[in-house]
N, C-alpha and C. Protein backbone atom coordinates (compact mmCIF):
# COMPACT_ATOMS: atom_id res chain seq x y z
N UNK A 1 0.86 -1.17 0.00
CA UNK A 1 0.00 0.00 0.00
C UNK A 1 0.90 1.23 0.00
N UNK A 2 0.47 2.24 -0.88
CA UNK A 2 1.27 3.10 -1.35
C UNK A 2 1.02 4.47 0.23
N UNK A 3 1.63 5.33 0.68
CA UNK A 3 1.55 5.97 1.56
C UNK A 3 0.36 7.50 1.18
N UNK A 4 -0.78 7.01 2.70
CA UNK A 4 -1.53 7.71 2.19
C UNK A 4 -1.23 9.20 2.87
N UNK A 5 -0.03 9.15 3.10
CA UNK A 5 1.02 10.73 3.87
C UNK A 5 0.98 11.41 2.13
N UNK A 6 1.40 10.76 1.10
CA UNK A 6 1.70 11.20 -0.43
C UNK A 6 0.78 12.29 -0.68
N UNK A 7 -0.89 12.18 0.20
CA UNK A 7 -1.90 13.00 -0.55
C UNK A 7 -2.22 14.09 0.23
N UNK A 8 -2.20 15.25 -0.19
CA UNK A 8 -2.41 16.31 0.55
C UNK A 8 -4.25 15.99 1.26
N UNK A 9 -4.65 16.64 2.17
CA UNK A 9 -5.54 15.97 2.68
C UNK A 9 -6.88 16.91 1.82
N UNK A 10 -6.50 17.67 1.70
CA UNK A 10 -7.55 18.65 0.73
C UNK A 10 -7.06 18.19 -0.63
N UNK A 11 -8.16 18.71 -1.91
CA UNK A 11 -8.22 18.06 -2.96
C UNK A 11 -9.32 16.76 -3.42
N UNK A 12 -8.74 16.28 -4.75
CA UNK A 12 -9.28 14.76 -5.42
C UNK A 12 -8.66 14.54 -5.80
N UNK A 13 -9.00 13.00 -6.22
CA UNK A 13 -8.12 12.49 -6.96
C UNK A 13 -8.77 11.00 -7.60
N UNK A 14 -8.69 10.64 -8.60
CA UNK A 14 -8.93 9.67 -9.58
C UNK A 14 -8.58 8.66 -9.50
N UNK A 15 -9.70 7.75 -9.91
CA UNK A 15 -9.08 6.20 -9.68
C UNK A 15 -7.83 5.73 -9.36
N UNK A 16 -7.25 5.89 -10.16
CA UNK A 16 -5.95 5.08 -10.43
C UNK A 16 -5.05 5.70 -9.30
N UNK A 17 -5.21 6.62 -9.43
CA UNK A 17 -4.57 7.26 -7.62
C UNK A 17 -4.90 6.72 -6.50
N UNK A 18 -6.58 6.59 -6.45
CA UNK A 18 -7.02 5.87 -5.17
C UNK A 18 -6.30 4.10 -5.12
N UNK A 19 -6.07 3.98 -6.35
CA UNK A 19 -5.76 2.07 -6.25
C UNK A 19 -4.69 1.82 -5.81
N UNK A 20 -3.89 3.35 -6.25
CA UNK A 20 -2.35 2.99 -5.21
C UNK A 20 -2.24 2.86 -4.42
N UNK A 21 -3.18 3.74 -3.38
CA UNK A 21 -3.16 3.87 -2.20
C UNK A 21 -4.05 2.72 -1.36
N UNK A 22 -5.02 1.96 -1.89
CA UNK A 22 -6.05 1.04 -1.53
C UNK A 22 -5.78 -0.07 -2.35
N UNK A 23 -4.81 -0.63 -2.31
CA UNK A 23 -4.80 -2.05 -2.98
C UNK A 23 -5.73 -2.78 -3.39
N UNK A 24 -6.86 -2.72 -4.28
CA UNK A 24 -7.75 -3.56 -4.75
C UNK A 24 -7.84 -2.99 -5.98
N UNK A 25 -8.80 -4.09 -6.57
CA UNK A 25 -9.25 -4.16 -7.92
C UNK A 25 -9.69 -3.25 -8.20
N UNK A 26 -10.28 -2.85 -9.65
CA UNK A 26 -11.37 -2.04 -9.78
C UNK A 26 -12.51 -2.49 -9.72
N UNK A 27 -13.12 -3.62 -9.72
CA UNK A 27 -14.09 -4.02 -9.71
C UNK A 27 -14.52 -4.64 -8.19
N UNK A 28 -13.54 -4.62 -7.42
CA UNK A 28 -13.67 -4.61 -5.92
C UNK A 28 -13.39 -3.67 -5.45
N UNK A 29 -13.03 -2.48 -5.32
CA UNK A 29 -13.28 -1.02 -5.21
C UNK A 29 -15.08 -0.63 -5.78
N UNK A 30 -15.33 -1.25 -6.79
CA UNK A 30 -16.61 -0.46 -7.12
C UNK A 30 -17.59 -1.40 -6.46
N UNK A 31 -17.75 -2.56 -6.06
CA UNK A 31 -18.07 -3.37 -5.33
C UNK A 31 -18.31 -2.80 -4.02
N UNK A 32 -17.56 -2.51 -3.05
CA UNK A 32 -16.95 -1.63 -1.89
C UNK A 32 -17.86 -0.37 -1.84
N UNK A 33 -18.06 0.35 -2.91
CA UNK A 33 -18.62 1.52 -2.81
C UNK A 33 -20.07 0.95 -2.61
N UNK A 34 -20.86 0.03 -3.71
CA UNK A 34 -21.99 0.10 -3.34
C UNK A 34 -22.26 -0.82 -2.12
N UNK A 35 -22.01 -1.77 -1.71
CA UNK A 35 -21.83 -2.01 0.30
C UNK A 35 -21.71 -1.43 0.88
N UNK A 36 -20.92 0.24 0.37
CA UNK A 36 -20.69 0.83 1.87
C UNK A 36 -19.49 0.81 2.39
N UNK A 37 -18.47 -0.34 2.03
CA UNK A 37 -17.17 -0.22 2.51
C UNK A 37 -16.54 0.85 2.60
N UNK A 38 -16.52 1.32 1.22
CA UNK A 38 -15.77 2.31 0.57
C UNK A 38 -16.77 3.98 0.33
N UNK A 39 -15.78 5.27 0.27
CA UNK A 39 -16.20 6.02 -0.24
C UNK A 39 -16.75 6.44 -1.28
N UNK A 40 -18.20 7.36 -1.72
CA UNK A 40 -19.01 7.17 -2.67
C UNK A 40 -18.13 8.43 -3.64
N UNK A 41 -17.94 8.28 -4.99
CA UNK A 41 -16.57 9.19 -5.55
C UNK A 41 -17.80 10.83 -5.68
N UNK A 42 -17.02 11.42 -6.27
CA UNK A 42 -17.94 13.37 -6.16
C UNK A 42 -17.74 12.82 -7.82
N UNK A 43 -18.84 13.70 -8.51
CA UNK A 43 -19.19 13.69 -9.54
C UNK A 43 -18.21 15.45 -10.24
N UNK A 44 -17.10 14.72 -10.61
CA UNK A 44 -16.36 16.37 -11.84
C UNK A 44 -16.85 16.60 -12.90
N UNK A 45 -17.43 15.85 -13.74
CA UNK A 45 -17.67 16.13 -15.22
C UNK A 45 -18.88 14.91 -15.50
N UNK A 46 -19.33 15.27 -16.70
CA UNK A 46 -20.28 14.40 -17.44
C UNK A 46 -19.88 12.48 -17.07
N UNK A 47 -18.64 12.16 -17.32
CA UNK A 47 -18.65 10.69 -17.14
C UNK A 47 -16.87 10.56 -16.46
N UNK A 48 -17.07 11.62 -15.12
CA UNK A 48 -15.84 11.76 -14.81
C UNK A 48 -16.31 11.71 -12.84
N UNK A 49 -15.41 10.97 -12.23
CA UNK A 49 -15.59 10.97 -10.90
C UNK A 49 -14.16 11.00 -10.75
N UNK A 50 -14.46 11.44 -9.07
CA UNK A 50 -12.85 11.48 -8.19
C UNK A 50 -13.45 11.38 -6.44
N UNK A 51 -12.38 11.42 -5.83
CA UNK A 51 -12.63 10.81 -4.64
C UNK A 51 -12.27 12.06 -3.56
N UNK A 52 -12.65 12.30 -2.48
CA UNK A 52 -12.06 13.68 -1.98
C UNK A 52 -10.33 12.47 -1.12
N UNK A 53 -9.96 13.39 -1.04
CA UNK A 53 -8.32 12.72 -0.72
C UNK A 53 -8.66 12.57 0.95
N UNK A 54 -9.39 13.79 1.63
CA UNK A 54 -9.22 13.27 3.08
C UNK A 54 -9.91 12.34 3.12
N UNK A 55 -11.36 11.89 2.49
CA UNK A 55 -11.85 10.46 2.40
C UNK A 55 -10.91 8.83 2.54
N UNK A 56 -10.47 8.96 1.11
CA UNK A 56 -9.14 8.04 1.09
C UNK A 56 -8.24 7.92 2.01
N UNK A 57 -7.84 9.36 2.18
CA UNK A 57 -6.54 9.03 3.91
C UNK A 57 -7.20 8.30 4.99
N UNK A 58 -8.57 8.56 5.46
CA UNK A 58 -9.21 8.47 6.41
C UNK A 58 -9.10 6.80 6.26
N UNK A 59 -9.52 6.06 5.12
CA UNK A 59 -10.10 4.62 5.25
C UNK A 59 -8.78 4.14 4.84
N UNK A 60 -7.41 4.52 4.45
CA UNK A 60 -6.49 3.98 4.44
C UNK A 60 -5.85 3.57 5.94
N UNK A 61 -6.07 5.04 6.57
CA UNK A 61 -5.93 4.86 7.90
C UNK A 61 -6.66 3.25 8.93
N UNK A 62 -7.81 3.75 8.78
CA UNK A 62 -8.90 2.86 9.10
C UNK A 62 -8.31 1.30 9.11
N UNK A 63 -7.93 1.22 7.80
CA UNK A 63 -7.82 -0.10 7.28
C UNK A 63 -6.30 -0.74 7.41
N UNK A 64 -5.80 0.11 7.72
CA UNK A 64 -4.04 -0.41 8.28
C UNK A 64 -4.22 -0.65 9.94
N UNK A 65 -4.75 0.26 10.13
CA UNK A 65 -4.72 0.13 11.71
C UNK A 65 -6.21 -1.14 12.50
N UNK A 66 -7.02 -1.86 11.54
CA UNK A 66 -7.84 -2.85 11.48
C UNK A 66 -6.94 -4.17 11.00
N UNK A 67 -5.56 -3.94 10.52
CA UNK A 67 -5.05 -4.95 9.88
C UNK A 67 -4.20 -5.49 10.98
N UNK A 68 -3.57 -4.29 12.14
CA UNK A 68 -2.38 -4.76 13.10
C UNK A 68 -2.87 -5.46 13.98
């Protein structure tokens, strides 16, 4: 898991950013979202989403410190 210190806590950021930081699939990431696991992404554009970054820090957090 990539360090979620990397993301400023304000901001977004896009898939492929979030996967670094959250080791899963994409299709278990989007899985995740509709359960509830995971954060629901903010809508940027017509067929464009992103994730707010303190979201992501928060459940990276979450989920390292559920792992020790």
């Amino acid at each position: 898991m990539n360090s979620p210190t990397s993301l400023p806590p304000e901001g977004l950021s896009r898939i492929d950013r979030v996967l670094e930081i959250i080791p899963t699939s994409r299709t278990s990431w989007y899985r995740g979202i509709k359960e509830g696991r995971y954060p629901a992404p903010v809508k940027i554009g017509p067929n464009q989403a992103a994730w707010r970054n303190s979201d992501i820090i928060e459940l990276a957090q979450r989920l390292s410190s559920s792992a020790a």
